[in-house]
C-alpha atoms as a PDB file:
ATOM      1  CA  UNK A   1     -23.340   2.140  -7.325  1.00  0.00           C
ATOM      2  CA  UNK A   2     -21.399   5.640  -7.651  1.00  0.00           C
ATOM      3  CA  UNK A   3     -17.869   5.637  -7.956  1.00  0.00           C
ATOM      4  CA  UNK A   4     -17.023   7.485  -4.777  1.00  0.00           C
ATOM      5  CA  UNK A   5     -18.847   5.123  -2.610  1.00  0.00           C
ATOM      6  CA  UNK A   6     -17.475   1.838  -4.105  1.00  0.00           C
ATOM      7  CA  UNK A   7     -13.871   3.031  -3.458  1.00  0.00           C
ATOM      8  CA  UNK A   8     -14.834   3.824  -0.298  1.00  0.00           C
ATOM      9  CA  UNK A   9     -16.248   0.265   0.111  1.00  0.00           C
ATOM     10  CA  UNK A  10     -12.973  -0.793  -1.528  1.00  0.00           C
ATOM     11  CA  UNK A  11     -10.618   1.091   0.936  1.00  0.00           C
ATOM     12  CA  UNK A  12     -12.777   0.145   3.956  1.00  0.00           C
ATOM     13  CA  UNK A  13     -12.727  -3.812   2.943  1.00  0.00           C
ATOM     14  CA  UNK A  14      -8.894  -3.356   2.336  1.00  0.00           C
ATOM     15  CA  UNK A  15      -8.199  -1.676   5.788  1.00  0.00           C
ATOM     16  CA  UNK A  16     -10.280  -4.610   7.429  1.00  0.00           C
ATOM     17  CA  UNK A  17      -8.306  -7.443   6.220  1.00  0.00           C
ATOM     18  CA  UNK A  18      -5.765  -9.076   8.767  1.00  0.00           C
ATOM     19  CA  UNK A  19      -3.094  -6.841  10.125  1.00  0.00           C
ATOM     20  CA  UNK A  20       0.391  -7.330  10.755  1.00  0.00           C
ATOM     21  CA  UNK A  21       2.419  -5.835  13.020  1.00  0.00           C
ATOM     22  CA  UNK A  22       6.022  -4.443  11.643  1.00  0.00           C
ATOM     23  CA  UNK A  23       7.560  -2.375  14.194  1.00  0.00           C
ATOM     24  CA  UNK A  24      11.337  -3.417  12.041  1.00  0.00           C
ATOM     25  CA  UNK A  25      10.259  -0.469   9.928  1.00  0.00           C
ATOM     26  CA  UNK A  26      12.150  -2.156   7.529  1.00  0.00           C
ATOM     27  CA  UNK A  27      10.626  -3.900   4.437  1.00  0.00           C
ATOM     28  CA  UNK A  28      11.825  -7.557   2.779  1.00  0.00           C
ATOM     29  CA  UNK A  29      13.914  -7.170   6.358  1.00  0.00           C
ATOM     30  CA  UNK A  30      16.979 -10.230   5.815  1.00  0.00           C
ATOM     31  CA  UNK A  31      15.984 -10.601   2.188  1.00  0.00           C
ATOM     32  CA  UNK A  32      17.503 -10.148  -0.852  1.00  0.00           C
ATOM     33  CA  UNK A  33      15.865  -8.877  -4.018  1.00  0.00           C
ATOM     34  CA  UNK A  34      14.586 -10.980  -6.498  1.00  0.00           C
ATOM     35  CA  UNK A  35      15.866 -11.594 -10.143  1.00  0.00           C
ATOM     36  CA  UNK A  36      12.601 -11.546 -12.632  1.00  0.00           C
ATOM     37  CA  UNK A  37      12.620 -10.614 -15.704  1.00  0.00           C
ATOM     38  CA  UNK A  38       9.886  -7.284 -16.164  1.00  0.00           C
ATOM     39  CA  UNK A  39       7.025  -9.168 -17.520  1.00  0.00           C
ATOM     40  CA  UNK A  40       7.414 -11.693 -13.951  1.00  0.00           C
ATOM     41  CA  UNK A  41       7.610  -8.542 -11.969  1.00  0.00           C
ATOM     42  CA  UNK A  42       5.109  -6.765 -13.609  1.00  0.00           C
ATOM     43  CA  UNK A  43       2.825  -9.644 -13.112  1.00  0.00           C
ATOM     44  CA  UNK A  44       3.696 -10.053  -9.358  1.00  0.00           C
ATOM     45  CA  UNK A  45       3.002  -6.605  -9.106  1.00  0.00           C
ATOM     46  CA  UNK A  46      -0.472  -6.810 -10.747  1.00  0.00           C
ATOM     47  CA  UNK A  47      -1.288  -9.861  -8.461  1.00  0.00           C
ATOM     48  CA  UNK A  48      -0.487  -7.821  -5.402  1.00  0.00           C
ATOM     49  CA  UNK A  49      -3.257  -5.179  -6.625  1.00  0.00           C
ATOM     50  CA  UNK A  50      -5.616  -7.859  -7.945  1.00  0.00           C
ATOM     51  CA  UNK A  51      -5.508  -8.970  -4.182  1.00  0.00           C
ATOM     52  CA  UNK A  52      -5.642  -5.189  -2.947  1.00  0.00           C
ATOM     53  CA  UNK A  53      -8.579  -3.945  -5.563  1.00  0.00           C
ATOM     54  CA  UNK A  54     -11.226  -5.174  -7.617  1.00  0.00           C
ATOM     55  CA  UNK A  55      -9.387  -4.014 -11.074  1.00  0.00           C
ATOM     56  CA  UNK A  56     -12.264  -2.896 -13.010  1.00  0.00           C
ATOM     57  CA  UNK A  57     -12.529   0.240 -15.425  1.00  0.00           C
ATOM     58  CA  UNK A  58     -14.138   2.471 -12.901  1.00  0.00           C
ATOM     59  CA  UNK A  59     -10.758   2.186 -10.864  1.00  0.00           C
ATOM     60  CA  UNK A  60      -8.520   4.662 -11.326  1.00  0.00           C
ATOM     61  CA  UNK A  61      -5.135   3.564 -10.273  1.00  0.00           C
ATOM     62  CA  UNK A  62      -1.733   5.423 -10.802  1.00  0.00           C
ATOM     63  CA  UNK A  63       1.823   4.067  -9.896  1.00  0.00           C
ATOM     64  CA  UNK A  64       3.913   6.273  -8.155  1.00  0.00           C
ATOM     65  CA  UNK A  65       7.328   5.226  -9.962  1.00  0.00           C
ATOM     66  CA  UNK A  66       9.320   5.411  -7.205  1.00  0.00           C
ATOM     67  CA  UNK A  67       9.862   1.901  -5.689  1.00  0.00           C
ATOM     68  CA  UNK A  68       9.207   1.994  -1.493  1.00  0.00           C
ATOM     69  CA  UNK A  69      12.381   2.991   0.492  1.00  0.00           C
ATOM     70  CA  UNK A  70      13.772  -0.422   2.258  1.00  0.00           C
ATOM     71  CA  UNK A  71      13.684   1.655   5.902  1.00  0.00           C
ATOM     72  CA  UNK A  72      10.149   3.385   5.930  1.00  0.00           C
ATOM     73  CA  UNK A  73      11.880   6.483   6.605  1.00  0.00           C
ATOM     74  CA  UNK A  74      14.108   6.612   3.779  1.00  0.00           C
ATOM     75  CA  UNK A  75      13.391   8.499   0.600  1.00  0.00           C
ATOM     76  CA  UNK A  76      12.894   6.390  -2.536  1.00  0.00           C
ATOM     77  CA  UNK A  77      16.158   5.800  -3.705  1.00  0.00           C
ATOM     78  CA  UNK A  78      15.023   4.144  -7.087  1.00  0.00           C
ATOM     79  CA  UNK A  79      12.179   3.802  -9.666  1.00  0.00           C
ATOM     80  CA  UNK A  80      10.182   0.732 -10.698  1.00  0.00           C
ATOM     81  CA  UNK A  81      11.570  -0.039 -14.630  1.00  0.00           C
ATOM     82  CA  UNK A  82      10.308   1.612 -16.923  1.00  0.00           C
ATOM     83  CA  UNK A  83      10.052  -1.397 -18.795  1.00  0.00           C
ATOM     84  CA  UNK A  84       8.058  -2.828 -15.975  1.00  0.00           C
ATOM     85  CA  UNK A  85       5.726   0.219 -15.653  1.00  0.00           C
ATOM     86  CA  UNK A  86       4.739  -0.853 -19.316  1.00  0.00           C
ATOM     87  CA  UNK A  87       4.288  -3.859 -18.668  1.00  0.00           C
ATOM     88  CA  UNK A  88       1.562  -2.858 -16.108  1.00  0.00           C
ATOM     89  CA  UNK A  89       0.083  -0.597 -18.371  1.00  0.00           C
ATOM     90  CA  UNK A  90      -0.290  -3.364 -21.065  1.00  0.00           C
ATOM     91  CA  UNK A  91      -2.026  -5.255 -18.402  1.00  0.00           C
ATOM     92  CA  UNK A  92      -4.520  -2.263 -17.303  1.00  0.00           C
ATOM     93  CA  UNK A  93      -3.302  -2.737 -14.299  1.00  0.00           C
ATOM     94  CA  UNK A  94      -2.450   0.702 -13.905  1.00  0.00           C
ATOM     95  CA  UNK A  95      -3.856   3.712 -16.150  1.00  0.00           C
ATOM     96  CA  UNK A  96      -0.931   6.013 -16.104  1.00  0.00           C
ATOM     97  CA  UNK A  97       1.847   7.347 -13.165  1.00  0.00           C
ATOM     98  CA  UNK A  98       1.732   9.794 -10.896  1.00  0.00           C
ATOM     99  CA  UNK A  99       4.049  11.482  -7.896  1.00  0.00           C
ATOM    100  CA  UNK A 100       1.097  12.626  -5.783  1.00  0.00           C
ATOM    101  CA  UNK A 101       2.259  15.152  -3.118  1.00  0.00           C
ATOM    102  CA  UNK A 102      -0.673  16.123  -0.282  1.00  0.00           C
ATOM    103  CA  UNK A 103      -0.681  20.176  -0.240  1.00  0.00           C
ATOM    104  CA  UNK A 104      -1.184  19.555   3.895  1.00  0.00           C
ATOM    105  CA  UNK A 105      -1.294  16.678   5.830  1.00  0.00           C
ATOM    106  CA  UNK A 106      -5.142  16.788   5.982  1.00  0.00           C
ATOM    107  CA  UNK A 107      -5.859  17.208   2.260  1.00  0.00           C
ATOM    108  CA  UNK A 108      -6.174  14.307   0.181  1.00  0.00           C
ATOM    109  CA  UNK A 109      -2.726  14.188  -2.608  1.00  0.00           C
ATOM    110  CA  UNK A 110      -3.824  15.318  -6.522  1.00  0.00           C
ATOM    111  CA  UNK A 111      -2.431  13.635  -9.522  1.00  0.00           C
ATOM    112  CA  UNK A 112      -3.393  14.328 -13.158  1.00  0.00           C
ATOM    113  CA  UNK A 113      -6.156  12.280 -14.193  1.00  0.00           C
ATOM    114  CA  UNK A 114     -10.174  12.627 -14.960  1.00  0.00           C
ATOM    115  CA  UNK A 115     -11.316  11.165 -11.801  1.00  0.00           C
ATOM    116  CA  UNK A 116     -10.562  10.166  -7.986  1.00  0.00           C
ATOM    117  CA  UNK A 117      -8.822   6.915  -7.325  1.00  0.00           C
ATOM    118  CA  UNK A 118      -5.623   5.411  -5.684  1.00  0.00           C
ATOM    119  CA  UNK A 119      -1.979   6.167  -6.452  1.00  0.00           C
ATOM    120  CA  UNK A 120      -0.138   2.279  -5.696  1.00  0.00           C
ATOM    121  CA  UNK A 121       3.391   2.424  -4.893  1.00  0.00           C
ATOM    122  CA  UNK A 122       5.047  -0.690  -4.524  1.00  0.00           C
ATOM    123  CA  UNK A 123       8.555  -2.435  -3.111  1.00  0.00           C
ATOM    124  CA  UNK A 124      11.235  -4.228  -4.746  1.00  0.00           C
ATOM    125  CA  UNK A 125      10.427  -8.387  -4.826  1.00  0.00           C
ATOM    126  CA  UNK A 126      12.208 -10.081  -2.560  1.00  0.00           C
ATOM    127  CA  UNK A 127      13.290 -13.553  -2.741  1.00  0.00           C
ATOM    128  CA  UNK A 128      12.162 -15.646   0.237  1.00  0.00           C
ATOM    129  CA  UNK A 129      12.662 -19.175  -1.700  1.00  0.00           C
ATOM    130  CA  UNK A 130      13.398 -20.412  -4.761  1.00  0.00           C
ATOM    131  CA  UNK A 131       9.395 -20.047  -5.478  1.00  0.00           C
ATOM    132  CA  UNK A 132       8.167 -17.571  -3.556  1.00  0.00           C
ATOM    133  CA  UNK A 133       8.711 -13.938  -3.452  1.00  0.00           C
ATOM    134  CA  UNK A 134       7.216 -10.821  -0.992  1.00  0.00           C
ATOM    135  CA  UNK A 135       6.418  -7.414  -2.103  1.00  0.00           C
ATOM    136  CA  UNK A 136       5.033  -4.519  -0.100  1.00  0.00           C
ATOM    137  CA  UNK A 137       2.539  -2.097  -1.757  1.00  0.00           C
ATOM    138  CA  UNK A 138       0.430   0.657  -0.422  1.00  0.00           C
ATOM    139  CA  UNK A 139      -2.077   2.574  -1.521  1.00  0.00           C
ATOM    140  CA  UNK A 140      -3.235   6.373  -1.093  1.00  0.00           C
ATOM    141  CA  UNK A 141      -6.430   8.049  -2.083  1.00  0.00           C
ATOM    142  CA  UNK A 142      -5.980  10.690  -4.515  1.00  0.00           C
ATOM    143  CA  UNK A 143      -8.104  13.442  -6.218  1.00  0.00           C
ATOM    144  CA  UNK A 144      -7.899  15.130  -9.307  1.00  0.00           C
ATOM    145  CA  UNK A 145      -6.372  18.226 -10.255  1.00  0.00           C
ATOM    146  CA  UNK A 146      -9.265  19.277 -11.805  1.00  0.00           C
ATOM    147  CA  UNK A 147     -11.846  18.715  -8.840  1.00  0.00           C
ATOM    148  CA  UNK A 148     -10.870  21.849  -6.416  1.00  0.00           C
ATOM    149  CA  UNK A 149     -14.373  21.358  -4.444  1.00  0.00           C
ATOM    150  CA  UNK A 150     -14.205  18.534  -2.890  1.00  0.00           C
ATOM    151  CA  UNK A 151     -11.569  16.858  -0.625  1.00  0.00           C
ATOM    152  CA  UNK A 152     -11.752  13.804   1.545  1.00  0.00           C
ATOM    153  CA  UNK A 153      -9.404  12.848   4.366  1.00  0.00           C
ATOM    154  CA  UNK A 154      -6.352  11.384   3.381  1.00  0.00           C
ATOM    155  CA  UNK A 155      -6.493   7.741   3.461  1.00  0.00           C
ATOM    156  CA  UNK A 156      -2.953   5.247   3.160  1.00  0.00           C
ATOM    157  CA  UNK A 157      -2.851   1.710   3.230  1.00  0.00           C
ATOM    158  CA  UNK A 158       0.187  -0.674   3.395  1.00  0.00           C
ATOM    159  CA  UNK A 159      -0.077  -4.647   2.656  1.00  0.00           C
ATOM    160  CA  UNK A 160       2.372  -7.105   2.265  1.00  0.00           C
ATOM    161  CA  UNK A 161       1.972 -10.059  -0.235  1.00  0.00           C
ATOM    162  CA  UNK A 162       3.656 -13.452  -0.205  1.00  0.00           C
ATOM    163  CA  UNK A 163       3.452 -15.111  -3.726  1.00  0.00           C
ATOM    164  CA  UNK A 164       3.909 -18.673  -5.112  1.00  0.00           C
ATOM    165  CA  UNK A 165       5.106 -19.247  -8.631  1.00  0.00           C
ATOM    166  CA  UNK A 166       2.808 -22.005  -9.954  1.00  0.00           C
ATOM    167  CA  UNK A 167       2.083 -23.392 -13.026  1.00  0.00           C
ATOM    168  CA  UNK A 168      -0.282 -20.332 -14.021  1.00  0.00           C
ATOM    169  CA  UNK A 169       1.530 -17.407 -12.704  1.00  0.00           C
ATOM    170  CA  UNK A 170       1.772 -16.223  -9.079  1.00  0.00           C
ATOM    171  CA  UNK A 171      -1.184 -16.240  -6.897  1.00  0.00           C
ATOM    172  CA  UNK A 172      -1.223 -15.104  -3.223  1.00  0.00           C
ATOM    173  CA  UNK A 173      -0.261 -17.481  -0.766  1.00  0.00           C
ATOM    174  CA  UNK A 174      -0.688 -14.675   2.053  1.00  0.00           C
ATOM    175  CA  UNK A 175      -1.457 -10.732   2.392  1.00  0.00           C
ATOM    176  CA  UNK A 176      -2.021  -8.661   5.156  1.00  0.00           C
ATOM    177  CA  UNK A 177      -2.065  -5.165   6.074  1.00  0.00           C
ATOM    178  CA  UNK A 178       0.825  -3.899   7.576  1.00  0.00           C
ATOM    179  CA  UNK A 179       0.586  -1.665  10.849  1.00  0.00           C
ATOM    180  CA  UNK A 180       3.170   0.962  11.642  1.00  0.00           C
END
């Protein structure tokens, strides 16, 4: 299979997945943030794109650095670690960073990098018990600089993951697709 129409497969089994409705507009709404150390939240973060994407080499993803606002409104008022960024990169979980910015609302965003994929942005953790946490992360198809032909419509996912420490690590005790 080509690589444009298995991230197209991708997006279209991650947009099918339950929805949630959030009409708050207001992420981790009543929680506080969690306290993990960057290797924890780099690992939660990994888990929550593990659940989002088939992580294999043909998948280009990029993290946008700057952590989702709180109110969906809101511009980002603060950056995922950088320490934590490493941590995902250690973990090929991510293959670089990028700030993609759409040149129109129609056009797809452009980032630096050899090929298409998805630029993941993700929320602070937020404690919901003493073992479980909930991130939000989203997801927005990108192309690269280099490509100037082709453009596909924008596409821009949210999710929101509940995790459960366990012995192993976290693993996803519930994710869903959040609707605006």
């Amino acid at each position: 299979m080509q690589i444009m129409p298995r991230l197209i497969v991708v997006a279209l089994a991650i947009g099918c997945r339950g929805a949630a409705s959030d009409s708050s507009g207001e992420r981790g709404l009543g929680l506080g943030v969690a306290e993990l150390n960057a290797v924890d939240q780099a690992r939660a973060y990994e888990i929550a794109m593990r659940a989002a994407f088939q992580l294999e080499s043909s998948l280009v993803l990029l993290l946008n650095p700057a952590h989702l606002p709180r109110k969906r409104n809101d511009i980002p008022a603060d950056s995922v670690p950088a320490d934590v960024v490493k941590e995902l990169r250690k973990m090929n979980a991510i293959q670089g960073t990028c700030d993609a910015a759409a040149p129109s609302p129609k056009r797809t965003p452009i980032c630096e990098a050899k090929m298409a994929g998805y630029e993941v942005q993700m929320s602070d953790v937020f404690q919901v018990a003493p073992d479980t946490v909930q991130l939000y992360f989203t997801a927005e198809r990108f192309r690269p600089a280099s490509d100037t032909l082709h453009n596909q419509a924008p596409l821009r996912l949210e999710h929101r993951y509940t995790l459960v420490r366990r012995p192993m690590g976290w693993s996803v005790a519930k994710g869903e697709r959040v609707v605006k």
